[in-house]
Protein backbone atom coordinates (compact mmCIF):
# COMPACT_ATOMS: atom_id res chain seq x y z
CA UNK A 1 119.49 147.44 150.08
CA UNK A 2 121.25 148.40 146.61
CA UNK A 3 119.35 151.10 144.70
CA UNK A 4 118.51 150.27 141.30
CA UNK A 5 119.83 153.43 140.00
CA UNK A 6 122.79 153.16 141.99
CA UNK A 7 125.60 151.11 139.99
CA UNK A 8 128.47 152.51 141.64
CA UNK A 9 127.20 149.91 144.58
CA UNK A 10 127.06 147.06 142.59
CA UNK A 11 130.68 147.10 140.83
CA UNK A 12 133.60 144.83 141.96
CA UNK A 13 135.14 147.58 143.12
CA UNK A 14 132.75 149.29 145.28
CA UNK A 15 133.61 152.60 144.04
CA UNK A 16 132.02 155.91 145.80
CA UNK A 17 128.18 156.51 144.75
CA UNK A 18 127.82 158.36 141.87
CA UNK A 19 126.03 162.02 142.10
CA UNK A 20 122.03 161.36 141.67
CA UNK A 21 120.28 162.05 138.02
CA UNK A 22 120.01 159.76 135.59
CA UNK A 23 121.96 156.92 136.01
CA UNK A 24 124.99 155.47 133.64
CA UNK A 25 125.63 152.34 132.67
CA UNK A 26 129.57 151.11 134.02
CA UNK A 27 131.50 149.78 131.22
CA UNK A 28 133.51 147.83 133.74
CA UNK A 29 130.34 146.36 135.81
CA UNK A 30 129.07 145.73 132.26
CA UNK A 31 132.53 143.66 131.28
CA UNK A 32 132.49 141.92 134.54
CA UNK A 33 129.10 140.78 133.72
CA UNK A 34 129.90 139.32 130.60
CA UNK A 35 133.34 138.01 131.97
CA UNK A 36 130.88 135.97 134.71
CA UNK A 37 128.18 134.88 131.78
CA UNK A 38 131.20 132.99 129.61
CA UNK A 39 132.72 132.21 132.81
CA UNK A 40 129.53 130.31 133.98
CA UNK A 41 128.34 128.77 130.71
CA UNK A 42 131.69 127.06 130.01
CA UNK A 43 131.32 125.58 133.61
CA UNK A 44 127.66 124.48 133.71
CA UNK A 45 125.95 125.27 130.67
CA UNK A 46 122.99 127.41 129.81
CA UNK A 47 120.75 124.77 131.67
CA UNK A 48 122.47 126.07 135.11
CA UNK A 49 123.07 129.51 134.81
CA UNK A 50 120.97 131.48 136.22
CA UNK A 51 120.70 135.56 136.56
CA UNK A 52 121.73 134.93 140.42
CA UNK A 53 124.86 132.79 139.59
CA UNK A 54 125.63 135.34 136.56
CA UNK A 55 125.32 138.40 139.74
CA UNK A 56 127.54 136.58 142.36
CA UNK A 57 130.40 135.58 140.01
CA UNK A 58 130.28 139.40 138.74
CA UNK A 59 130.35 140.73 142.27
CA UNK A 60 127.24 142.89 141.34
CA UNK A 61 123.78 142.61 142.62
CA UNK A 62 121.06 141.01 140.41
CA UNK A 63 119.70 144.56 139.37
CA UNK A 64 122.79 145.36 137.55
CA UNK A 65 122.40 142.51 135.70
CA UNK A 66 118.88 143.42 134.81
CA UNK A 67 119.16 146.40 133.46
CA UNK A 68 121.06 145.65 130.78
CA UNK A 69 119.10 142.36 129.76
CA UNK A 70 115.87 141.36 130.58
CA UNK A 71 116.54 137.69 131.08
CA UNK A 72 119.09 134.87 130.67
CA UNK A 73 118.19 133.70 127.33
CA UNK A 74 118.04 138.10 126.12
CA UNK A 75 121.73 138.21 127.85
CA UNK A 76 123.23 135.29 126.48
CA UNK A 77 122.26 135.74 122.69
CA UNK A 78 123.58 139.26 123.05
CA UNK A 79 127.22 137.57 124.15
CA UNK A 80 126.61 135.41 121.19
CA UNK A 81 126.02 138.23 118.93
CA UNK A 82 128.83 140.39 120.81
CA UNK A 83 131.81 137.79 119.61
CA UNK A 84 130.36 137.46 115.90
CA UNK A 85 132.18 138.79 112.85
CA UNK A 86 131.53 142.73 112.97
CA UNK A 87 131.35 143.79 109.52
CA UNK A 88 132.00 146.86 110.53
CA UNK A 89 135.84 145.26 111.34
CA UNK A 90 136.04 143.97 107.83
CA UNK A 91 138.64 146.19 106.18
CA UNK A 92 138.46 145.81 102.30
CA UNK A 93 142.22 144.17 101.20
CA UNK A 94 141.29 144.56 97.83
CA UNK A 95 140.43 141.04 97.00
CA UNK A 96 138.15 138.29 97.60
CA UNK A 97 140.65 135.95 98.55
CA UNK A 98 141.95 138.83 101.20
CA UNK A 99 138.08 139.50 102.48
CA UNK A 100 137.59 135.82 102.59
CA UNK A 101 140.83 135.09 104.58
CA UNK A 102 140.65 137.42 107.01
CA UNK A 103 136.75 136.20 107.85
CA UNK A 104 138.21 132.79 108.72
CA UNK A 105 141.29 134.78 110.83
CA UNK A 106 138.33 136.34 113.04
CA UNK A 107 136.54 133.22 113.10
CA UNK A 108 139.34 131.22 114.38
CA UNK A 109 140.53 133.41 116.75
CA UNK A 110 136.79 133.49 117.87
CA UNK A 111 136.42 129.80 117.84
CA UNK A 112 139.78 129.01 119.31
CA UNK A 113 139.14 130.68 122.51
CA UNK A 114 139.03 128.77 125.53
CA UNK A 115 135.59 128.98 126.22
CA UNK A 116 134.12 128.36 122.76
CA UNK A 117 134.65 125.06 122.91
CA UNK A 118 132.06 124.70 125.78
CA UNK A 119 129.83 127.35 124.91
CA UNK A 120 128.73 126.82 121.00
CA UNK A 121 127.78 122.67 121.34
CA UNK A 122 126.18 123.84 124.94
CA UNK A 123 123.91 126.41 122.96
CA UNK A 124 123.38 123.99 120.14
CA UNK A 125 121.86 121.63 122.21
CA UNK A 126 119.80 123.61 124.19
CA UNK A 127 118.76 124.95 120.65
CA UNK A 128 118.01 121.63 119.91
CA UNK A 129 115.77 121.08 122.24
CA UNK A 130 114.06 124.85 123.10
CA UNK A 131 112.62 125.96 120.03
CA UNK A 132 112.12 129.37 121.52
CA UNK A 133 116.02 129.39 122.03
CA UNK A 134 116.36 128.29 118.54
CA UNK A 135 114.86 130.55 117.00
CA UNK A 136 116.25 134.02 118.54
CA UNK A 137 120.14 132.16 118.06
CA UNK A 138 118.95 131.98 114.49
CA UNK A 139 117.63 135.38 114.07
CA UNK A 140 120.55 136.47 116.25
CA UNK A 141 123.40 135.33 113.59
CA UNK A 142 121.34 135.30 110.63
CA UNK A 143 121.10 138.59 109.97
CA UNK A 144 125.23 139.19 110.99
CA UNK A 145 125.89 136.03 108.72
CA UNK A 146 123.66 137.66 105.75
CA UNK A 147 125.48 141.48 106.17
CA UNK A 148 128.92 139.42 106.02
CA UNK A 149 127.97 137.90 103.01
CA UNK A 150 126.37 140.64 101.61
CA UNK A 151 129.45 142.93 102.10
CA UNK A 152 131.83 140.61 100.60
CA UNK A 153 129.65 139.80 97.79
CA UNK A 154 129.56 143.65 96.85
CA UNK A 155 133.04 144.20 97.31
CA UNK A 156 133.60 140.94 94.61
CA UNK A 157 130.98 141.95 91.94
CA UNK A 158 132.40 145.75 91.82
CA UNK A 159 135.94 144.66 91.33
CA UNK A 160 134.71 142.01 88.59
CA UNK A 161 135.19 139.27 90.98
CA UNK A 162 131.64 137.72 90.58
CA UNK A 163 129.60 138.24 87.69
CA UNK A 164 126.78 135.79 88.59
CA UNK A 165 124.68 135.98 91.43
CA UNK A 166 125.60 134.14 94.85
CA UNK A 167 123.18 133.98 98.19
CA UNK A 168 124.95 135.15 100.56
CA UNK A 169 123.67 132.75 103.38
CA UNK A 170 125.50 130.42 100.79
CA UNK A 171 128.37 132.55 100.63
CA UNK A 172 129.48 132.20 104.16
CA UNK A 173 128.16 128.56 105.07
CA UNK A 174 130.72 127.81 102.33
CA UNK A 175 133.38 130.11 104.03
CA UNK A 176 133.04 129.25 107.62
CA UNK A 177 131.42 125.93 107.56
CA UNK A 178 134.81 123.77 106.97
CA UNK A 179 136.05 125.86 109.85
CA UNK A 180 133.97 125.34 112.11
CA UNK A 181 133.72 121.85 112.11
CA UNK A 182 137.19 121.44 111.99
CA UNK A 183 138.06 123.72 115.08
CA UNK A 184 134.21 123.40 116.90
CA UNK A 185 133.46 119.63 115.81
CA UNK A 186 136.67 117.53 115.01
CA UNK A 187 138.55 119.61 117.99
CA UNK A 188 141.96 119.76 115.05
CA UNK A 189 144.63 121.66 115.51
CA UNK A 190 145.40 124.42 112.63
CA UNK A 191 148.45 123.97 110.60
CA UNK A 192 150.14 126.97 109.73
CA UNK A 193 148.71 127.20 105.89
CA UNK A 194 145.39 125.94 106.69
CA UNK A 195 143.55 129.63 106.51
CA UNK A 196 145.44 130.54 103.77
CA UNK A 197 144.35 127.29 102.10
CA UNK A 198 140.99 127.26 103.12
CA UNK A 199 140.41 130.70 101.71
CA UNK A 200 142.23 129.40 98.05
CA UNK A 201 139.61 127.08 97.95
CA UNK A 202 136.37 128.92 99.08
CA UNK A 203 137.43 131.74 96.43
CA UNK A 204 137.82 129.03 93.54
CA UNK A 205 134.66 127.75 94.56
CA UNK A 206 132.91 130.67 95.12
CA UNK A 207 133.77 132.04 91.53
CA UNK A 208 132.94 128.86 89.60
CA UNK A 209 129.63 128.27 91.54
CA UNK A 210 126.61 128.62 89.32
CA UNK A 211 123.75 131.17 90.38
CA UNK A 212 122.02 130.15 93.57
């Protein structure tokens, strides 16, 4: 029977047990975790997954899985949050249009992975009809959404970019939104200028809005 405060057991690679005290978390049992959680909602969808299916993919016993999330619903938002936009990643390129086109570069590269395409309707619709699940996705990617905003939005008004007041829940719907139904909804390819574009016009836009 695998010790709870024994990882070293429960990794792929069966390494040798680790010397007692207090017990570390494995980066690499951790990625093969997530690895198995993407893996398993692109094939069934949050409806099937379960914690046991999540362990046996991994090749880690259920324990490992729980104690790094408390349930399904607790480990999948946290892979949701996990492939967001990090603001901390957002280097400053000196201009709006730069901040706002390399959001949509992240975004797309997000969106454009294999396993997106399965995974963000699936949790919409579940979303749709869990209201529980609703509202942690919401909290989950409201708040990154907001400090995206937010951080753009500063950058902007110091450099004499904005002068009027924008939300910035507004801010980034007006961004992202046109992205993500294009790559998420529509399924269309992206032509080579697209981003570039894109950002042109959520800049113009942005700047001539009036206060929100």
């Amino acid at each position: 029977m695998r010790s709870a405060s024994d990882e070293s057991e429960e990794s792929p690679s069966r390494a040798k047990r680790t010397p007692a005290g207090a017990a570390v978390l494995r980066e690499d049992v951790t990625e093969a975790i997530r690895a198995a959680v993407f893996a398993e909602l692109a094939e069934g969808g949050y409806g099937r997954m379960s914690i046991e299916r999540v362990a046996r993919r991994a090749g880690v016993g259920k324990t490992a899985v729980y104690r790094r999330w408390g349930s399904k619903l607790e480990m999948v938002i946290d892979m949701v949050s996990a492939v967001a936009v990090d603001i901390t990643e957002l280097p400053d390129t000196g201009s709006l249009h730069g901040d706002i086109e390399t959001v949509l570069m992240i975004a797309a590269h997000a969106l454009r992975h294999p396993l997106a395409a399965h995974i963000v309707p699936d949790l919409l619709a579940e979303a749709a009809r869990n209201p529980a699940i609703a509202t942690i996705l919401h909290e989950a990617l409201s708040d990154n959404q907001r400090g995206i905003g937010t951080l753009l939005i500063e950058r902007a008004r110091r450099r004499g970019e904005l002068t009027s007041p924008v939300d910035p829940d507004f801010f980034v719907d007006l961004i992202v939104g046109p992205l993500y139904w294009r790559l998420a909804v529509a399924r269309a390819p992206l032509t080579a200028n697209y981003l570039g574009q894109l950002a042109a016009a959520a800049t113009t836009a942005v700047t001539a809005a009036p206060s929100t």
